[in-house]
Protein backbone atom coordinates (compact mmCIF):
# COMPACT_ATOMS: atom_id res chain seq x y z
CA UNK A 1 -33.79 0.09 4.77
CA UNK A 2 -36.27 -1.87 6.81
CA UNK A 3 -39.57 -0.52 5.04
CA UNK A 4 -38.14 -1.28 1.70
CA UNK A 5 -37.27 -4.41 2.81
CA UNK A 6 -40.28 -5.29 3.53
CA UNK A 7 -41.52 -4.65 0.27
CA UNK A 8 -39.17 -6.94 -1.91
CA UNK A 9 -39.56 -10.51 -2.81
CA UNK A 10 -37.58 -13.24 -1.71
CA UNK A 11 -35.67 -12.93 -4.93
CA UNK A 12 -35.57 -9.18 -4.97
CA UNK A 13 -34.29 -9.01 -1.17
CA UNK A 14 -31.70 -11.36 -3.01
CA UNK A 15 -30.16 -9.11 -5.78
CA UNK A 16 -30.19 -6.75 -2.89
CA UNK A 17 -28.23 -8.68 -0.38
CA UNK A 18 -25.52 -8.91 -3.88
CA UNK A 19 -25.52 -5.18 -4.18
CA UNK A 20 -25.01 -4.40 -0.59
CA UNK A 21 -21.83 -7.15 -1.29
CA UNK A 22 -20.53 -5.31 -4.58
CA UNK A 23 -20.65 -2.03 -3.01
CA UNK A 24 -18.55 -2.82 -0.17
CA UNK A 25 -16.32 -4.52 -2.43
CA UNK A 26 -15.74 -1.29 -4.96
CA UNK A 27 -15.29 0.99 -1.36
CA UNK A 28 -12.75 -1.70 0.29
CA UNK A 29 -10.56 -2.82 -2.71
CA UNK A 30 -7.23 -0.54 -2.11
CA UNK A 31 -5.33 -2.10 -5.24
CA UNK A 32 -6.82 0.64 -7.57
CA UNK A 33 -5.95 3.59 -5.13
CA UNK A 34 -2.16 2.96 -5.58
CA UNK A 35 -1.34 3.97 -8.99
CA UNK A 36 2.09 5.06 -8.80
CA UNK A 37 3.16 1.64 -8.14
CA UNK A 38 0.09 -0.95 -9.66
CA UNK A 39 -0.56 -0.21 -13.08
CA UNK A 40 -4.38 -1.67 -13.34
CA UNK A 41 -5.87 -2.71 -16.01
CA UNK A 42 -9.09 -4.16 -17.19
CA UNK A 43 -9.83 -7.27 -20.00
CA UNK A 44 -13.13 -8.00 -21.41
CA UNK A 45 -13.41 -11.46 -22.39
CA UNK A 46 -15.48 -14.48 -22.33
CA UNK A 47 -12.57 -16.41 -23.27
CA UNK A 48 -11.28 -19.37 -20.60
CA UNK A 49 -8.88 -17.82 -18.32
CA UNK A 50 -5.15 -19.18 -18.82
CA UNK A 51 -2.70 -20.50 -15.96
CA UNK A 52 -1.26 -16.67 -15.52
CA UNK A 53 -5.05 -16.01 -13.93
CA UNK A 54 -6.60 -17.14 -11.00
CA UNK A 55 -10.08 -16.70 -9.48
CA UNK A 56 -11.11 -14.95 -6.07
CA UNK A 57 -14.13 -16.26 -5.42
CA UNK A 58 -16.73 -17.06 -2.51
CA UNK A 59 -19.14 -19.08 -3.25
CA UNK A 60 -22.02 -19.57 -0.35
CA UNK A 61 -25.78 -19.89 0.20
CA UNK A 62 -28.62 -18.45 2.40
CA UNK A 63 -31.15 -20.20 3.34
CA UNK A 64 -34.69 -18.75 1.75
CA UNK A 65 -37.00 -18.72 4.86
CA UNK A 66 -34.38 -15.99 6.27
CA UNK A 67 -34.87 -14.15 2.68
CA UNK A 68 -38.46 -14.25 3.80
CA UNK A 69 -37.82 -12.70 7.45
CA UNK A 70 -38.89 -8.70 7.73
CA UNK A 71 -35.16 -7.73 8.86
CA UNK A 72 -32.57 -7.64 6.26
CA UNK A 73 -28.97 -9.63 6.65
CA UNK A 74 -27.17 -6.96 6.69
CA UNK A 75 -24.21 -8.71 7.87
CA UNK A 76 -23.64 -10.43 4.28
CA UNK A 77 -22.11 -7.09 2.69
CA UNK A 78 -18.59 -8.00 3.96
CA UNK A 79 -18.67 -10.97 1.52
CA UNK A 80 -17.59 -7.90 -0.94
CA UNK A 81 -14.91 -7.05 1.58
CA UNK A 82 -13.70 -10.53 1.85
CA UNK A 83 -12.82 -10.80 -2.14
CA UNK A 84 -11.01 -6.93 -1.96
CA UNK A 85 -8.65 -8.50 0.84
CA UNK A 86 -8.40 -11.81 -0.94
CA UNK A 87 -7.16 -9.72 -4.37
CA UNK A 88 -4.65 -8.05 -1.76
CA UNK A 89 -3.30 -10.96 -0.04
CA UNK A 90 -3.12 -12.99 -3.39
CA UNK A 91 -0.77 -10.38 -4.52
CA UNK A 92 1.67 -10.67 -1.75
CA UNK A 93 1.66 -14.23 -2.60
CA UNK A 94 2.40 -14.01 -5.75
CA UNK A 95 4.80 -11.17 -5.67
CA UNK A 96 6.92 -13.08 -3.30
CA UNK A 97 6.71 -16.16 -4.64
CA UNK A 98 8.80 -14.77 -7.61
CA UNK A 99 10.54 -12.18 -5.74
CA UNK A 100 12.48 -14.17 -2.72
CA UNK A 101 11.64 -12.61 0.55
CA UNK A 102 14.81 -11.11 2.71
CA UNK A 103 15.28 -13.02 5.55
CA UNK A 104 15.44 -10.38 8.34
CA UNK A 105 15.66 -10.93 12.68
CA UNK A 106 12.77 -8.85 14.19
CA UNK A 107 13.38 -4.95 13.91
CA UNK A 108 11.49 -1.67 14.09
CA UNK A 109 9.78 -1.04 10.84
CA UNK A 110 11.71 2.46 9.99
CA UNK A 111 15.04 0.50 9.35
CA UNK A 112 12.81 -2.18 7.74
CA UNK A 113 11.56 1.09 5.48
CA UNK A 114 15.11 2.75 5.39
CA UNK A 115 16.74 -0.65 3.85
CA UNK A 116 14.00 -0.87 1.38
CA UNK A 117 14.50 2.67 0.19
CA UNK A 118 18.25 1.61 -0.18
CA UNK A 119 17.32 -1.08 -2.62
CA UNK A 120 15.01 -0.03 -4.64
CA UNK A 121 14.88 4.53 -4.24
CA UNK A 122 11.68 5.72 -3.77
CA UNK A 123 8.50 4.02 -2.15
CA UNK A 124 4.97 4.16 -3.32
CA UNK A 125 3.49 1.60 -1.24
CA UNK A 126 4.29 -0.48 1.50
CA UNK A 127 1.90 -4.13 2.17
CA UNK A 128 2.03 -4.91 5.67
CA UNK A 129 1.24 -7.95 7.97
CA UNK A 130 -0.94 -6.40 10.94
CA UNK A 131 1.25 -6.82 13.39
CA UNK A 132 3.19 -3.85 12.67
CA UNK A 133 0.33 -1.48 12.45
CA UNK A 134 1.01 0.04 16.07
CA UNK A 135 4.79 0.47 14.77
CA UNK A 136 3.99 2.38 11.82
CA UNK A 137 1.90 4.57 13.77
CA UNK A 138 4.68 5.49 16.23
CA UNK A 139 7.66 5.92 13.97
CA UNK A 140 5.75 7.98 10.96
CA UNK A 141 2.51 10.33 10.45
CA UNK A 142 -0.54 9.32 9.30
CA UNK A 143 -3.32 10.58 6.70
CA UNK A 144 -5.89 8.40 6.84
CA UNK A 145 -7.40 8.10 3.94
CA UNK A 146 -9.58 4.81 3.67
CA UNK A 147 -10.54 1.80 5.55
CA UNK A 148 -6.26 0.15 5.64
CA UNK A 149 -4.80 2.48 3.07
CA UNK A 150 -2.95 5.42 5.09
CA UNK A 151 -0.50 7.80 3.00
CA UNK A 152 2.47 7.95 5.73
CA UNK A 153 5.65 10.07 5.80
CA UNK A 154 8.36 11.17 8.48
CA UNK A 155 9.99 14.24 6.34
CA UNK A 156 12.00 11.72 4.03
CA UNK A 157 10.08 8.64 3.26
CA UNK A 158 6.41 9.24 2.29
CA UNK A 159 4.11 6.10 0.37
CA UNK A 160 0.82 4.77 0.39
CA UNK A 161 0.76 1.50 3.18
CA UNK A 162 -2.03 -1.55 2.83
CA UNK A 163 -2.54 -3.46 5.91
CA UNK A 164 -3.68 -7.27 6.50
CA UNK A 165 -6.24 -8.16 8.55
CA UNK A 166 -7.06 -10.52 11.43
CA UNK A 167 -9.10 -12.24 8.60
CA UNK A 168 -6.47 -11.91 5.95
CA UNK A 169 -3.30 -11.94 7.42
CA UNK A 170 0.34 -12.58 5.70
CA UNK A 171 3.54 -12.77 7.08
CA UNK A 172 5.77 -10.55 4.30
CA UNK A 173 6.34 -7.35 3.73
CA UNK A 174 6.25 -6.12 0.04
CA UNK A 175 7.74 -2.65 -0.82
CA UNK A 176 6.53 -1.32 -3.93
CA UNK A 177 8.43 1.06 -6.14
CA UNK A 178 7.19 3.25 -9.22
CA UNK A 179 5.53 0.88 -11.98
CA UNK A 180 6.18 -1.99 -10.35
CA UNK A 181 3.28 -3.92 -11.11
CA UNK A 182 0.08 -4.69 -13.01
CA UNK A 183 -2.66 -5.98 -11.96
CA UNK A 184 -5.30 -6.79 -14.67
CA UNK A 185 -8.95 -7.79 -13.91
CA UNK A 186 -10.82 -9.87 -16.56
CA UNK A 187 -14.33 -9.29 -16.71
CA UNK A 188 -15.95 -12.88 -18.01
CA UNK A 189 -19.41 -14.11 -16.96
CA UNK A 190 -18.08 -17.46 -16.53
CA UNK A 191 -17.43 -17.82 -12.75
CA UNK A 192 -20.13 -20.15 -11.80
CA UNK A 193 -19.17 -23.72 -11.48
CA UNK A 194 -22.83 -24.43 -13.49
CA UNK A 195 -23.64 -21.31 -15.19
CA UNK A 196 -26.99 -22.63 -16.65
CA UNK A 197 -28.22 -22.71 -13.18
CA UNK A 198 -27.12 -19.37 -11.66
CA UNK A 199 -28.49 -15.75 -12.58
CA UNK A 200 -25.85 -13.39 -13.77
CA UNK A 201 -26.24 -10.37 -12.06
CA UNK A 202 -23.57 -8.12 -13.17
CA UNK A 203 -23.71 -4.70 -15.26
CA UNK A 204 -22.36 -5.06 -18.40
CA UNK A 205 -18.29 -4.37 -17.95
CA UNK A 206 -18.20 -4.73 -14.25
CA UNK A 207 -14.97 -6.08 -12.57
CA UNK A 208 -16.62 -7.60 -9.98
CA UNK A 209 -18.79 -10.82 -10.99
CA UNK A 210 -22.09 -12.09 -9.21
CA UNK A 211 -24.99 -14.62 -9.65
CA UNK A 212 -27.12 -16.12 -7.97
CA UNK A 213 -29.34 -19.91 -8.00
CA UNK A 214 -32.67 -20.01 -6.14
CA UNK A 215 -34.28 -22.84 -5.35
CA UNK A 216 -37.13 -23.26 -2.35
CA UNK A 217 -35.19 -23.83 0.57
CA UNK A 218 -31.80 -22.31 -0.35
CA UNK A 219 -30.16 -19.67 -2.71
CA UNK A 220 -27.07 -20.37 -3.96
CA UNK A 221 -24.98 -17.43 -4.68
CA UNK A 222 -21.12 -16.38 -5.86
CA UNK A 223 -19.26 -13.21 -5.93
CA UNK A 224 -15.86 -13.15 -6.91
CA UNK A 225 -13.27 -11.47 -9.52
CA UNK A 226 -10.69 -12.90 -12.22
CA UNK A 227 -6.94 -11.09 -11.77
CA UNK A 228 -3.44 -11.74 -12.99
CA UNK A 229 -0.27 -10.17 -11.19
CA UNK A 230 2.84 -9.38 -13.41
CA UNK A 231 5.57 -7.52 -12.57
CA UNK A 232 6.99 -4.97 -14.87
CA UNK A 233 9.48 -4.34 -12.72
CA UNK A 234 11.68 -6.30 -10.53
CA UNK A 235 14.28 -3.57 -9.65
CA UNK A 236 11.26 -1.88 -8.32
CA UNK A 237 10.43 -4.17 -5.99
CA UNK A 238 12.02 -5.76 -2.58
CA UNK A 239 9.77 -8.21 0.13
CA UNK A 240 10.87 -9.05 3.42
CA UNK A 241 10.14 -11.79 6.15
CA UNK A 242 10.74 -11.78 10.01
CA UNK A 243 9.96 -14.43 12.31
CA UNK A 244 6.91 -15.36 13.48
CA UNK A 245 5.92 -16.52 16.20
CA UNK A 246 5.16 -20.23 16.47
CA UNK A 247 1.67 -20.84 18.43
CA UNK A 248 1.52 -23.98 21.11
CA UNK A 249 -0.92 -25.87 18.83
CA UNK A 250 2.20 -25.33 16.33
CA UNK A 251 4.96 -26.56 18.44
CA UNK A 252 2.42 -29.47 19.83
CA UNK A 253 2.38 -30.37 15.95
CA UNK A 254 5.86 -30.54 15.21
CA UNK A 255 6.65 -32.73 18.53
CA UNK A 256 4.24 -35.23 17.30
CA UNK A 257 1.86 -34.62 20.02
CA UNK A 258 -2.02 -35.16 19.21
């Protein structure tokens, strides 16, 4: 890595820095490796997206003179990681935003599992906040399988379950059924806010949508992906949320205290 490094221009160590990001993207994004329950699909467009879309995006910059440094940033390919677990927590969002969360007191997540299975049958996939990742691991067995996407069962219950992360947390669960969803990615080259200024560099037909702006003192770049969430069906799916606890700086805030 370091000896080719060394060999690229600023600009070249550039598109390499984005391909570093799009490949850890394409390994972390778990939405595609649930098909039972997310029907994905893929639109190729140019159009302007429509209110039922929304855009996961990071835009950022790096300064050129470290472009210019002999030892690559190797650090910048969990950008690509950051937009996987942004497509994962936008989808609890908006699943529970239209499907009203279950107010439920604190309790082990097998009876959280078992009332699920009562509502809806059978369980693909589970999305969990982090905090019951030590649970899960006690009260069913494990075959990891990826990074945050374990296929668990006990004997009766067995489904696919997607973890948060410290960096992209949420507070519900959401229990997916067969067919529940669909997830659709539209592949436009219009993410940049000023596209005349950026460099597209995407393949032809790939979800996930890069460019780049480089100037002499800074490059301005963007990675980032355009999604809907619909739900086919509603039967199929039930979402859950316990309490959380309330930090000091919380409770300092809602006594008025600065």
């Amino acid at each position: 890595m370091i000896n080719k490094w060394q060999n690229l221009t600023p600009e070249e160590r550039m598109k390499e820095i984005l391909l570093e990001m799009k490949n850890k993207y394409y390994k972390t994004r778990m939405i595609d490796s649930i098909p039972h329950a997310i029907k994905v699909e893929e639109m190729v467009t140019d159009k302007v997206m429509n209110e039922d879309f929304f855009r996961i995006a990071i835009h950022s910059k790096i300064f050129t003179k470290y472009l210019e440094d002999d030892m690559p940033i190797v650090w910048m390919d969990m950008t690509g990681a950051n937009i996987a677990r942004g497509e994962e927590k936008s989808l609890v969002y908006r699943v529970t935003k239209e499907i009203e969360p279950i107010e439920i007191d604190e309790k082990p997540i097998r009876e959280i599992i078992r009332d699920a299975y009562d509502i809806i049958g059978d369980i693909k996939a589970v999305f969990i906040p982090s905090r019951y990742l030590s649970q899960i691991h006690t009260d069913f067995e494990f075959d990891i399988q990826s990074p945050r996407l374990d296929s668990v069962s006990d004997g009766i219950y067995q489904f696919k379950v997607i973890r948060s992360t410290i960096s992209s947390d949420w507070d519900e669960i959401v229990v997916l059924g067969q067919g529940a969803l669909e997830w659709t990615r539209k592949i436009t080259k219009t993410l940049p806010p000023n596209v005349s200024n950026y460099k597209l560099f995407s393949e032809n037909k790939e979800q996930l949508q890069m460019a780049y702006h480089m100037n002499p003192d800074i490059c301005h770049f963007m990675i980032g992906t355009v999604s809907r969430c619909r739900i086919l069906d509603s039967e199929k799916i039930v979402t859950f949320r316990t309490p959380r606890e309330i930090s000091e700086e919380e409770i300092r805030i809602v006594e008025g205290e600065q």
